[in-house]
Protein backbone atom coordinates (compact mmCIF):
# COMPACT_ATOMS: atom_id res chain seq x y z
CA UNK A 1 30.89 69.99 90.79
CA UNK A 2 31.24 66.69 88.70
CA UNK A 3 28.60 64.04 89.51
CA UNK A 4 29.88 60.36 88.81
CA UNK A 5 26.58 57.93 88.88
CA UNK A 6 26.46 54.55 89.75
CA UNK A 7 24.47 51.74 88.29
CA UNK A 8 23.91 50.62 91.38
CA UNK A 9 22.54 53.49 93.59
CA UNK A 10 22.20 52.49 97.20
CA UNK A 11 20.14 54.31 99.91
CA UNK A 12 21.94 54.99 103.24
CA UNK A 13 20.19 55.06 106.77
CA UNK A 14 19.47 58.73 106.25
CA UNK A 15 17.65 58.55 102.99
CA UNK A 16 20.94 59.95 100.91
CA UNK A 17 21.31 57.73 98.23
CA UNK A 18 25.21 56.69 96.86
CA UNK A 19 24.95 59.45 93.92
CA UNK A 20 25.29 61.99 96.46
CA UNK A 21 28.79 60.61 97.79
CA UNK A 22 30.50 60.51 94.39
CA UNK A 23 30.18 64.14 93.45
CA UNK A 24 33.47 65.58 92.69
CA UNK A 25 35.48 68.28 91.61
CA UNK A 26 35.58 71.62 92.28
CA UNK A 27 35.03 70.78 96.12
CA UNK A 28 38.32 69.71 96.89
CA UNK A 29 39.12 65.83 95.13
CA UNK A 30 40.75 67.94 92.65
CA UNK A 31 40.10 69.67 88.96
CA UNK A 32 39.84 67.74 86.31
CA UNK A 33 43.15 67.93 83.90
CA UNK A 34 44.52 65.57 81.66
CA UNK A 35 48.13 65.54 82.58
CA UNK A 36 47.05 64.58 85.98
CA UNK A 37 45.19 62.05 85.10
CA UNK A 38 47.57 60.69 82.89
CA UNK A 39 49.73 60.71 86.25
CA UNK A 40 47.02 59.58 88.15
CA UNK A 41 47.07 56.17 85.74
CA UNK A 42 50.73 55.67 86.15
CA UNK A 43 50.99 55.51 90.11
CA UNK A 44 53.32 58.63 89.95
CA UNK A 45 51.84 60.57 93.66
CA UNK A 46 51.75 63.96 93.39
CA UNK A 47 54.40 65.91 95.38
CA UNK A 48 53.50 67.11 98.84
CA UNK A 49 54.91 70.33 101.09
CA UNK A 50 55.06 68.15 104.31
CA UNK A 51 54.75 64.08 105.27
CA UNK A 52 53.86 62.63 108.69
CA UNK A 53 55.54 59.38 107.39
CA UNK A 54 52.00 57.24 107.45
CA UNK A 55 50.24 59.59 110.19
CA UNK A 56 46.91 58.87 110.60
CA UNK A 57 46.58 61.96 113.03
CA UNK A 58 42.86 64.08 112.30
CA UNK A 59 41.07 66.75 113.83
CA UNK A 60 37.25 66.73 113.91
CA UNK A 61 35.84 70.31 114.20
CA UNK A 62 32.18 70.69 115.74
CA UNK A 63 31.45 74.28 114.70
CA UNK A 64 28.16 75.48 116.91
CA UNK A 65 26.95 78.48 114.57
CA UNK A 66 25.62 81.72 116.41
CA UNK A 67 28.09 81.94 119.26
CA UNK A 68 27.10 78.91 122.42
CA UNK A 69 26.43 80.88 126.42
CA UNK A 70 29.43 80.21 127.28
CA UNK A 71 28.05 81.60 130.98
CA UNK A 72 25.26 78.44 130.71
CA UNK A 73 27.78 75.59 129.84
CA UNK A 74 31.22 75.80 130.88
CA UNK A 75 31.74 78.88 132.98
CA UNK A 76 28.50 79.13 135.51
CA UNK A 77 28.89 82.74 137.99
CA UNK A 78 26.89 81.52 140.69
CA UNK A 79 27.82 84.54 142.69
CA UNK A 80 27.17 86.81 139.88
CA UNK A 81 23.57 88.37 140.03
CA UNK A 82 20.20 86.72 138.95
CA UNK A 83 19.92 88.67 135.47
CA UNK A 84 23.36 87.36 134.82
CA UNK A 85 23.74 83.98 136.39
CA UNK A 86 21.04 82.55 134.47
CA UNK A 87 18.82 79.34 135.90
CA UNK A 88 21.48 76.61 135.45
CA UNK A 89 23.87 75.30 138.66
CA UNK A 90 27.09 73.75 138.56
CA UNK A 91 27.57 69.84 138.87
CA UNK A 92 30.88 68.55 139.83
CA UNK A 93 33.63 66.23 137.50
CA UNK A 94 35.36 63.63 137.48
CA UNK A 95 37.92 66.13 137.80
CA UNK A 96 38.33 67.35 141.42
CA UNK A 97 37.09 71.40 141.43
CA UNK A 98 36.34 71.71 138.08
CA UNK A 99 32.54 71.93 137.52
CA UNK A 100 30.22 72.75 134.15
CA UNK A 101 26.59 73.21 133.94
CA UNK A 102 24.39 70.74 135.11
CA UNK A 103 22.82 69.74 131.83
CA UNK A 104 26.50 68.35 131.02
CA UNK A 105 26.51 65.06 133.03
CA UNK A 106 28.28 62.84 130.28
CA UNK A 107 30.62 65.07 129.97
CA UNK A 108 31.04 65.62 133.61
CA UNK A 109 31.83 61.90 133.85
CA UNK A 110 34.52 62.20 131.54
CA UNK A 111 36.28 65.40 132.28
CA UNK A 112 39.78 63.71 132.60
CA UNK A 113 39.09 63.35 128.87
CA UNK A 114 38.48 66.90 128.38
CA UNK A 115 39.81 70.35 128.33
CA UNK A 116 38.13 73.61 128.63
CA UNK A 117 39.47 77.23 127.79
CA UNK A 118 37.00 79.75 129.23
CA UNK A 119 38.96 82.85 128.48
CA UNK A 120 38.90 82.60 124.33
CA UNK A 121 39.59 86.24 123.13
CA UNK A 122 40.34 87.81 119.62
CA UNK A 123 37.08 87.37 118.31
CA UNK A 124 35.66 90.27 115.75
CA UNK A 125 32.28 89.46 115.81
CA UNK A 126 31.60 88.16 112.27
CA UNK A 127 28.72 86.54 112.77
CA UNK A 128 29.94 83.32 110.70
CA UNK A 129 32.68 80.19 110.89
CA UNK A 130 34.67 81.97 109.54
CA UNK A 131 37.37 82.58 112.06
CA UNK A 132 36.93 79.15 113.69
CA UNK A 133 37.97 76.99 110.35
CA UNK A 134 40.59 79.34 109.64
CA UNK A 135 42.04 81.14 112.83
CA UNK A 136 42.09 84.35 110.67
CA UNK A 137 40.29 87.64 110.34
CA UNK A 138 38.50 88.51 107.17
CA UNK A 139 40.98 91.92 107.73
CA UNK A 140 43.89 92.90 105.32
CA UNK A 141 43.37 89.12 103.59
CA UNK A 142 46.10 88.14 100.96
CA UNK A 143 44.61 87.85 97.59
CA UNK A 144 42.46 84.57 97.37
CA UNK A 145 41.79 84.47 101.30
CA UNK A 146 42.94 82.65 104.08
CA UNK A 147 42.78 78.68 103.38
CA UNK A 148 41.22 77.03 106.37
CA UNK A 149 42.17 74.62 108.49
CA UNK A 150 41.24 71.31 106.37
CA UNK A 151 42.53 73.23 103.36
CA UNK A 152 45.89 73.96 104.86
CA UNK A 153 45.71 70.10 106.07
CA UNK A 154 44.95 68.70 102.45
CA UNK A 155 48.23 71.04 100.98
CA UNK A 156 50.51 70.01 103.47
CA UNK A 157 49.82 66.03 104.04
CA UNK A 158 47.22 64.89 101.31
CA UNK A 159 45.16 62.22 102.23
CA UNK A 160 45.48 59.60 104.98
CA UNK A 161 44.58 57.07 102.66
CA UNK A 162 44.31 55.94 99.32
CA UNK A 163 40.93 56.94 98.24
CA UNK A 164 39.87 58.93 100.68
CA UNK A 165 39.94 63.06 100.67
CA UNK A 166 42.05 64.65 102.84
CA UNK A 167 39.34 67.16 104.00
CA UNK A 168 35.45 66.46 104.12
CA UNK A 169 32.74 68.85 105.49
CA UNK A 170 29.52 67.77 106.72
CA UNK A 171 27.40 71.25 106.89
CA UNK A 172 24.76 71.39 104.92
CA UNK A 173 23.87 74.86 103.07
CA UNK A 174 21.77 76.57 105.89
CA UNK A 175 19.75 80.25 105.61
CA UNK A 176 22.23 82.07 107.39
CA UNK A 177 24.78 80.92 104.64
CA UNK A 178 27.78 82.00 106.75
CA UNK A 179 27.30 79.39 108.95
CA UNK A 180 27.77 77.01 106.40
CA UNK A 181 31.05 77.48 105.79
CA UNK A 182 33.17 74.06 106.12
CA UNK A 183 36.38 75.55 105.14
CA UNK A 184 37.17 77.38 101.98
CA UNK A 185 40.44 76.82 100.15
CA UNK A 186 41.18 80.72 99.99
CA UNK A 187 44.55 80.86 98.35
CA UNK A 188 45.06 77.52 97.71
CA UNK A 189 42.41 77.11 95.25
CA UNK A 190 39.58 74.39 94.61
CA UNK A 191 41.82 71.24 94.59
CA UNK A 192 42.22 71.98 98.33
CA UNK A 193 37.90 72.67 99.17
CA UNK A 194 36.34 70.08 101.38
CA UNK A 195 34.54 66.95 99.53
CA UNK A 196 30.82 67.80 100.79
CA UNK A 197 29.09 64.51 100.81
CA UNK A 198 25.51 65.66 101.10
CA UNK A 199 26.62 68.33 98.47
CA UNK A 200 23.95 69.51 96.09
CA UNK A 201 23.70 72.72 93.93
CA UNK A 202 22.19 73.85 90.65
CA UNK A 203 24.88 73.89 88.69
CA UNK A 204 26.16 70.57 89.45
CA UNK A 205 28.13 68.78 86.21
CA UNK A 206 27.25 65.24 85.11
CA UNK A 207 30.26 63.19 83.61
CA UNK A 208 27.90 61.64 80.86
CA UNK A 209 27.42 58.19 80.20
CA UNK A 210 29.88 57.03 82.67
CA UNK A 211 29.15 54.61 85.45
CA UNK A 212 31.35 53.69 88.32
CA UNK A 213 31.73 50.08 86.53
CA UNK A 214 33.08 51.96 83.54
CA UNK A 215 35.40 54.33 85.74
CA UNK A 216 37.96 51.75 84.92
CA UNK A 217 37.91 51.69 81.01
CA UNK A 218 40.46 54.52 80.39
CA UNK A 219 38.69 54.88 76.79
CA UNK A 220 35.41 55.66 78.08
CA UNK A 221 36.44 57.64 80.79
CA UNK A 222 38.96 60.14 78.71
CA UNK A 223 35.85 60.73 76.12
CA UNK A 224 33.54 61.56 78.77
CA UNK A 225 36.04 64.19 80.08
CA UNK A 226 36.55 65.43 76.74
CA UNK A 227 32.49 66.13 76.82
CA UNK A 228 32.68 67.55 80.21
CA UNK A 229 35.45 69.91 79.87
CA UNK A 230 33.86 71.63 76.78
CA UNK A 231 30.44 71.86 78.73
CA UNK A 232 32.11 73.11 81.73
CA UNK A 233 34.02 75.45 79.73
CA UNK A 234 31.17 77.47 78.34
CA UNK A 235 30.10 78.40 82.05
CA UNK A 236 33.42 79.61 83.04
CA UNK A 237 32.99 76.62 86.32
CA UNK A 238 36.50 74.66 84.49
CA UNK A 239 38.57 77.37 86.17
CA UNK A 240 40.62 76.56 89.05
CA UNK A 241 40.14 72.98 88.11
CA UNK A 242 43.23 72.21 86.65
CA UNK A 243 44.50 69.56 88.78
CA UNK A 244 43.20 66.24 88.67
CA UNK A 245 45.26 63.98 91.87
CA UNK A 246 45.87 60.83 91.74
CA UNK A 247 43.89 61.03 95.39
CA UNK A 248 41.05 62.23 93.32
CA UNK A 249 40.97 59.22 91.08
CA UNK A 250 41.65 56.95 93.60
CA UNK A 251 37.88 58.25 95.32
CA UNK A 252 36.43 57.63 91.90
CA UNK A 253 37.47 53.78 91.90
CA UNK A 254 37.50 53.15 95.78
CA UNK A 255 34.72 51.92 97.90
CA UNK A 256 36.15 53.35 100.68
CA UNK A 257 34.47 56.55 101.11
CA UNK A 258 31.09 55.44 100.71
CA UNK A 259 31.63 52.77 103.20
CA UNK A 260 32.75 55.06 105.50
CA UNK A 261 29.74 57.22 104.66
CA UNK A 262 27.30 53.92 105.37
CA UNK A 263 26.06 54.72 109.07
CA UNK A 264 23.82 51.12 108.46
CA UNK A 265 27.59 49.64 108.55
CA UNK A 266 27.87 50.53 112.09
CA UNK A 267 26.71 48.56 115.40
CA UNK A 268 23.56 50.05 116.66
CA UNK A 269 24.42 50.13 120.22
CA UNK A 270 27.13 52.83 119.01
CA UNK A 271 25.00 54.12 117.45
CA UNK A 272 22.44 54.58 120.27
CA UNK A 273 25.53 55.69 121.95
CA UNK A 274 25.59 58.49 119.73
CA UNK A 275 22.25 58.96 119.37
CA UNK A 276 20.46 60.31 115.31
CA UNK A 277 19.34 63.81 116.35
CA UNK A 278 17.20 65.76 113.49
CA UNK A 279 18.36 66.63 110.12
CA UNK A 280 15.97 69.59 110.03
CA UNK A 281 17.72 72.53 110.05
CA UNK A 282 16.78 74.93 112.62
CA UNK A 283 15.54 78.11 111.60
CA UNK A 284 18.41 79.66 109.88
CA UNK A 285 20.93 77.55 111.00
CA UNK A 286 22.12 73.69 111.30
CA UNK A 287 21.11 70.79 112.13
CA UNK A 288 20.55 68.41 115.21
CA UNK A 289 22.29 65.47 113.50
CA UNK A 290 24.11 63.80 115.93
CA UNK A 291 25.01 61.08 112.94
CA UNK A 292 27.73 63.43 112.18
CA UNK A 293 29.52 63.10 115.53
CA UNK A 294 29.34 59.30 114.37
CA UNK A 295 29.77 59.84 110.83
CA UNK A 296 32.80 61.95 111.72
CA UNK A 297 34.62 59.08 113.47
CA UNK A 298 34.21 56.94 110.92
CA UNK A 299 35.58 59.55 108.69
CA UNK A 300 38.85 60.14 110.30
CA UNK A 301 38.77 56.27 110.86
CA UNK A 302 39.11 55.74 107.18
CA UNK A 303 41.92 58.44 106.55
CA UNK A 304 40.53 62.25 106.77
CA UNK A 305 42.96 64.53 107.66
CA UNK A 306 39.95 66.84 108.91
CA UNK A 307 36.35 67.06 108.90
CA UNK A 308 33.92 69.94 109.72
CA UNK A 309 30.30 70.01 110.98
CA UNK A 310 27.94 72.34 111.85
CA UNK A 311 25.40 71.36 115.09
CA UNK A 312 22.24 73.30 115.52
CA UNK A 313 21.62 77.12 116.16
CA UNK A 314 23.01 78.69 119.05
CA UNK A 315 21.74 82.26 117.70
CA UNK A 316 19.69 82.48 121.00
CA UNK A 317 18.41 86.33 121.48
CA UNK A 318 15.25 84.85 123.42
CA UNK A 319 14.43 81.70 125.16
CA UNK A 320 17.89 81.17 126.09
CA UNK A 321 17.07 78.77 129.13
CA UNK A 322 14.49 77.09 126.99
CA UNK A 323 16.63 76.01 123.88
CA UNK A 324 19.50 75.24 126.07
CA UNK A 325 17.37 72.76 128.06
CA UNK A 326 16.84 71.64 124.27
CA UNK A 327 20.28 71.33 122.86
CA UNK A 328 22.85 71.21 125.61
CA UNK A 329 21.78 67.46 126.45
CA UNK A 330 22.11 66.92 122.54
CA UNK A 331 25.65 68.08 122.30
CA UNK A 332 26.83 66.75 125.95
CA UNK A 333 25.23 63.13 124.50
CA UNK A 334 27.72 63.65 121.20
CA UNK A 335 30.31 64.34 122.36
CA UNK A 336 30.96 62.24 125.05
CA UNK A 337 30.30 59.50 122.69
CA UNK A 338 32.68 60.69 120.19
CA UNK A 339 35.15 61.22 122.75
CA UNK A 340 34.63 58.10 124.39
CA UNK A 341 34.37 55.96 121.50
CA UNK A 342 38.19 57.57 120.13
CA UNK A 343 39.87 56.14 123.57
CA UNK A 344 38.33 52.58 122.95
CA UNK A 345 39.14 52.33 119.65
CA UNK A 346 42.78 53.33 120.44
CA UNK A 347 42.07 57.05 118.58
CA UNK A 348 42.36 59.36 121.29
CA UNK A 349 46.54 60.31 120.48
CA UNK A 350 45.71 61.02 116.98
CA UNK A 351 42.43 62.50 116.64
CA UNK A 352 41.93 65.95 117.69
CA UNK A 353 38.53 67.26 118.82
CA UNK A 354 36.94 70.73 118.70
CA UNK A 355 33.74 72.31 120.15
CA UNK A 356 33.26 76.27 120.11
CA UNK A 357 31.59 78.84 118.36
CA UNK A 358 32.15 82.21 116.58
CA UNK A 359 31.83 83.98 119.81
CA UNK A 360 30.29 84.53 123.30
CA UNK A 361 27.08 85.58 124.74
CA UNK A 362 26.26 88.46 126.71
CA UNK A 363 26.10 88.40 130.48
CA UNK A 364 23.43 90.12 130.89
CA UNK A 365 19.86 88.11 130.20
CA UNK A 366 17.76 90.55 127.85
CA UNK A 367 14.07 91.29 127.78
CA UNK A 368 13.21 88.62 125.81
CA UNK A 369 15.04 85.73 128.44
CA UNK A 370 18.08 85.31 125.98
CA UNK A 371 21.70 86.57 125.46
CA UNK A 372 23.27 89.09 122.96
CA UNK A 373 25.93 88.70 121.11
CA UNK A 374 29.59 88.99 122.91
CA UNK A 375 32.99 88.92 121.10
CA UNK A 376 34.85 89.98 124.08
CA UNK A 377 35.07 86.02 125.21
CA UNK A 378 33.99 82.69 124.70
CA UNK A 379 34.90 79.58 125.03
CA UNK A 380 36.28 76.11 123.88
CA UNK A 381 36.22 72.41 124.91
CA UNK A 382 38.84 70.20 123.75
CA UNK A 383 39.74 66.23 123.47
CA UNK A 384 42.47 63.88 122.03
CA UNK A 385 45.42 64.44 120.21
CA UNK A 386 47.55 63.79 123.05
CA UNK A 387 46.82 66.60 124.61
CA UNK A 388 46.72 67.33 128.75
CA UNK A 389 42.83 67.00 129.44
CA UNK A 390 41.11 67.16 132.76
CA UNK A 391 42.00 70.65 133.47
CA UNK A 392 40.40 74.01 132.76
CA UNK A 393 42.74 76.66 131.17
CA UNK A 394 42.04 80.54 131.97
CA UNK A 395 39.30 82.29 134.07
CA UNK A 396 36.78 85.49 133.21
CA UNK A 397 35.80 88.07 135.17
CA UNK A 398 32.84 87.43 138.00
CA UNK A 399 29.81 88.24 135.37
CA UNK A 400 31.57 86.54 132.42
CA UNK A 401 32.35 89.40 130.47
CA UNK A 402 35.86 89.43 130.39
CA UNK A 403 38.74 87.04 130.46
CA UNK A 404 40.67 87.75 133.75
CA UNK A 405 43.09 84.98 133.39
CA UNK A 406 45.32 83.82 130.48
CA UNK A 407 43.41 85.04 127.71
CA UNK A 408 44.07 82.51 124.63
CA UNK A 409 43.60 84.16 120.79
CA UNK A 410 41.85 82.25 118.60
CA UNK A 411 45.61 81.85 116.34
CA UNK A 412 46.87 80.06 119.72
CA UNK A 413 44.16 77.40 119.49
CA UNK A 414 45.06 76.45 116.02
CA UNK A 415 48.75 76.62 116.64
CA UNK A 416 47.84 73.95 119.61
CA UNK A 417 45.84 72.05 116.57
CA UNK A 418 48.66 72.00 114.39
CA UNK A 419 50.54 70.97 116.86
CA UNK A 420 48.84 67.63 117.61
CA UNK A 421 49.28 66.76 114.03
CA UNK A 422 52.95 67.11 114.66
CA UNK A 423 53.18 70.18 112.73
CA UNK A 424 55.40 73.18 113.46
CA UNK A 425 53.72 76.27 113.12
CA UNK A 426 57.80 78.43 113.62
CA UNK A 427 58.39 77.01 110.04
CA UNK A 428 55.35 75.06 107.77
CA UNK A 429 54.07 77.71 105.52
CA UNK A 430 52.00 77.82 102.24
CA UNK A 431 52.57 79.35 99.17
CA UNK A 432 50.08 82.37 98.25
CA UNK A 433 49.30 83.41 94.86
CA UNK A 434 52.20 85.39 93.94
CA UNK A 435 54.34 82.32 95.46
CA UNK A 436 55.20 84.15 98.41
CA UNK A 437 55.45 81.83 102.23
CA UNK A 438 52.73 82.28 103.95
CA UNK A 439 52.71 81.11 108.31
CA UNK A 440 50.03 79.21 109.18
CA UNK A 441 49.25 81.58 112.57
CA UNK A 442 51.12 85.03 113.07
CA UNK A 443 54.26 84.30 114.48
CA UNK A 444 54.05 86.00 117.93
CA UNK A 445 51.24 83.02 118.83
CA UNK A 446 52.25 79.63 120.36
CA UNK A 447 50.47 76.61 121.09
CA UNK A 448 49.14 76.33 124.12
CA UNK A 449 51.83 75.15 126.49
CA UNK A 450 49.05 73.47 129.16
CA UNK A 451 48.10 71.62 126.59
CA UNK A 452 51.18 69.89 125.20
């Protein structure tokens, strides 16, 4: 990672100071190479696969790491015995006969505004993001990986806007590393990683004496990369970087980012609306920073194609009913605002947004009052992108365990996100490492036709 610093470091409302948004490289503004830079200086862009002529369309992923009761939120069996019905009851919609659990009431307000899948199949069980930032199993992998979702969204439109990455991830590094994961690049390489604002590491670069107020002196700024690329090169952490965009420079020199990074910017009756949360991660897992809903917004606001965030720990083997009492009104208050705060600001048709986790939950309650993990289903709620909300799409079996009606694959949700960015998943592809087309789902999978 390169670190640029500024002379003038400013603290934000969560105690990050500026240094921390200005870290580049590696993480997906781009390698550092002269040519490119060189480029960069003359205004030349750099060629892109695909163009949504000016789109401003985004998704926003909220990634809930350990696999969410999908039996306790979204898809209550009421009829189903005690040990498997749990202590929750149904509250109705907005929505006449759809209903969710009762510790959903801001989202139950707005379920015209929503979409639920409750039959999500095709999960292997990895317990990690993995499969929900890229669609993909880790099985039979082309050499460098699958890219994920923001990856894929970086190579194929670039940034939004001048300045700004295409693809940002907000999870911080958490015990259970796998949970981190915003999005690697996989075959794409490093230019494609997500910028990671709160990114911090041991080996982190520092462009030597080089401010922000000095970016601009070409001089100064090609001797300090000089100095950089010979450190960098004796720890082997130059490779892959050889690609310095003219999107990367533009971060370097733009306020943008950080502004869209200052929370204190924003009106505090939004944010109320959102609510802050905790940015103390629990146990092994995320945080309860509901900022990031908020911070999120802003994000695609400014131009990000995509951003990724992980929300607490949903890892619940015991005291199901007693963490859920703790989180679910947490995520139900998040979301809603998110969701509501796209359709006022005229957002809704462009910005996608996702809520799921790696996989289900048992039906059965264990020993210890909480739920196993359960790849056979799960679920998903959905908002935005133009999409047909206010409905529920398939139906499980009467304990939960099963998906009884239209079963949707993992590969079909991110066809359907594609889709809303008005890309076409029959013929976009990206290039692998030996050059070779790759599809960005298998093509036997189709978005999902009740949603568009």
């Amino acid at each position: 990672m390169l670190t640029i610093l500024s002379q003038h470091e400013k603290s934000f409302c969560d105690g990050v100071s500026r240094r921390n948004f200005l870290r580049i490289g590696g993480l997906g503004l781009g390698g550092l190479a002269l040519p490119e830079l060189l480029r960069a200086e003359t205004g030349i862009a750099p060629a892109k696969d695909h163009s949504t002529g000016g789109s401003r369309k985004s998704i926003i992923m909220i990634f809930l790491p350990g696999g969410p009761p999908h039996q306790d939120m979204f898809d209550l069996k009421m009829d189903a015995p005690k040990e498997i019905r749990g202590e929750f009851k149904p509250i109705a919609t907005n929505v006449p006969g759809i209903h969710i659990g009762e510790l959903f009431p801001l989202m139950a307000r707005q379920m015209d505004k929503l979409a639920i899948i409750r039959s999500v199949v095709g999960a292997t069980g990895s317990h990690d993001a993995f499969q929900c930032v890229t669609g993909r199993s880790k099985r039979n992998m082309p050499p460098g990986g699958w890219p994920s979702l923001g990856s894929a969204l970086s190579r194929l439109e670039g940034p939004a806007q001048s300045g700004i990455p295409a693809f940002v991830g907000l999870s911080p590094k958490m015990g259970h590393i796998e949970w981190s994961d915003n999005g690697d690049p996989g075959f794409l390489g490093p230019a494609h990683a997500p910028f990671k604002p709160n990114g911090r590491g041991k080996d982190d670069l520092v462009l030597q004496d080089i401010t922000l107020e000095r970016l601009h002196d070409r001089r100064g700024l090609l001797t300090s990369f000089d100095n950089f690329r010979r450190t960098a090169d004796h720890s082997g952490s130059i490779e892959g970087m050889d690609k310095f965009t003219r999107e990367a420079f533009g971060v370097l020199t733009s306020s943008q980012l950080a502004k869209a990074l200052d929370l204190g910017a924003e009106d505090v009756r939004v944010r109320d609306r959102y609510g802050r949360g905790s940015a103390k991660l629990q146990a092994d897992g995320g945080p309860k920073l509901l900022d990031q809903f908020l911070m999120a917004r802003r994000l695609v606001e400014a131009g990000v194609r995509c951003v990724t965030l992980g929300f607490s720990r949903w890892d619940w083997h015991s005291d199901n009913f007693k963490r859920a009492r703790e989180d679910f009104p947490m995520l139900d208050q998040g979301v809603s605002a998110l969701v509501e705060d796209l359709h006022e600001r005229g957002m809704d048709k462009d910005v996608t947004v996702i809520v799921w986790g790696e996989f289900g939950r048992t039906p059965k309650i264990n020993a210890k009052g909480g739920r196993d993990h359960w790849p056979n289903v799960s679920c998903a709620l959905l908002a935005g992108g133009g999409m047909n909300t206010g409905q529920v799409i398939g139906a499980t079996d009467k304990i939960g365990g099963e998906a009884s009606h239209r079963p949707v694959h993992f590969q079909e949700v991110f066809a359907t996100l594609y889709h809303t960015l008005g890309i076409d998943v029959k013929t976009a592809t990206l290039p692998d490492l030996s050059g070779r087309p790759q599809f960005l789902v298998d093509e036997k999978y189709d978005p999902i036709h009740e949603l568009i």
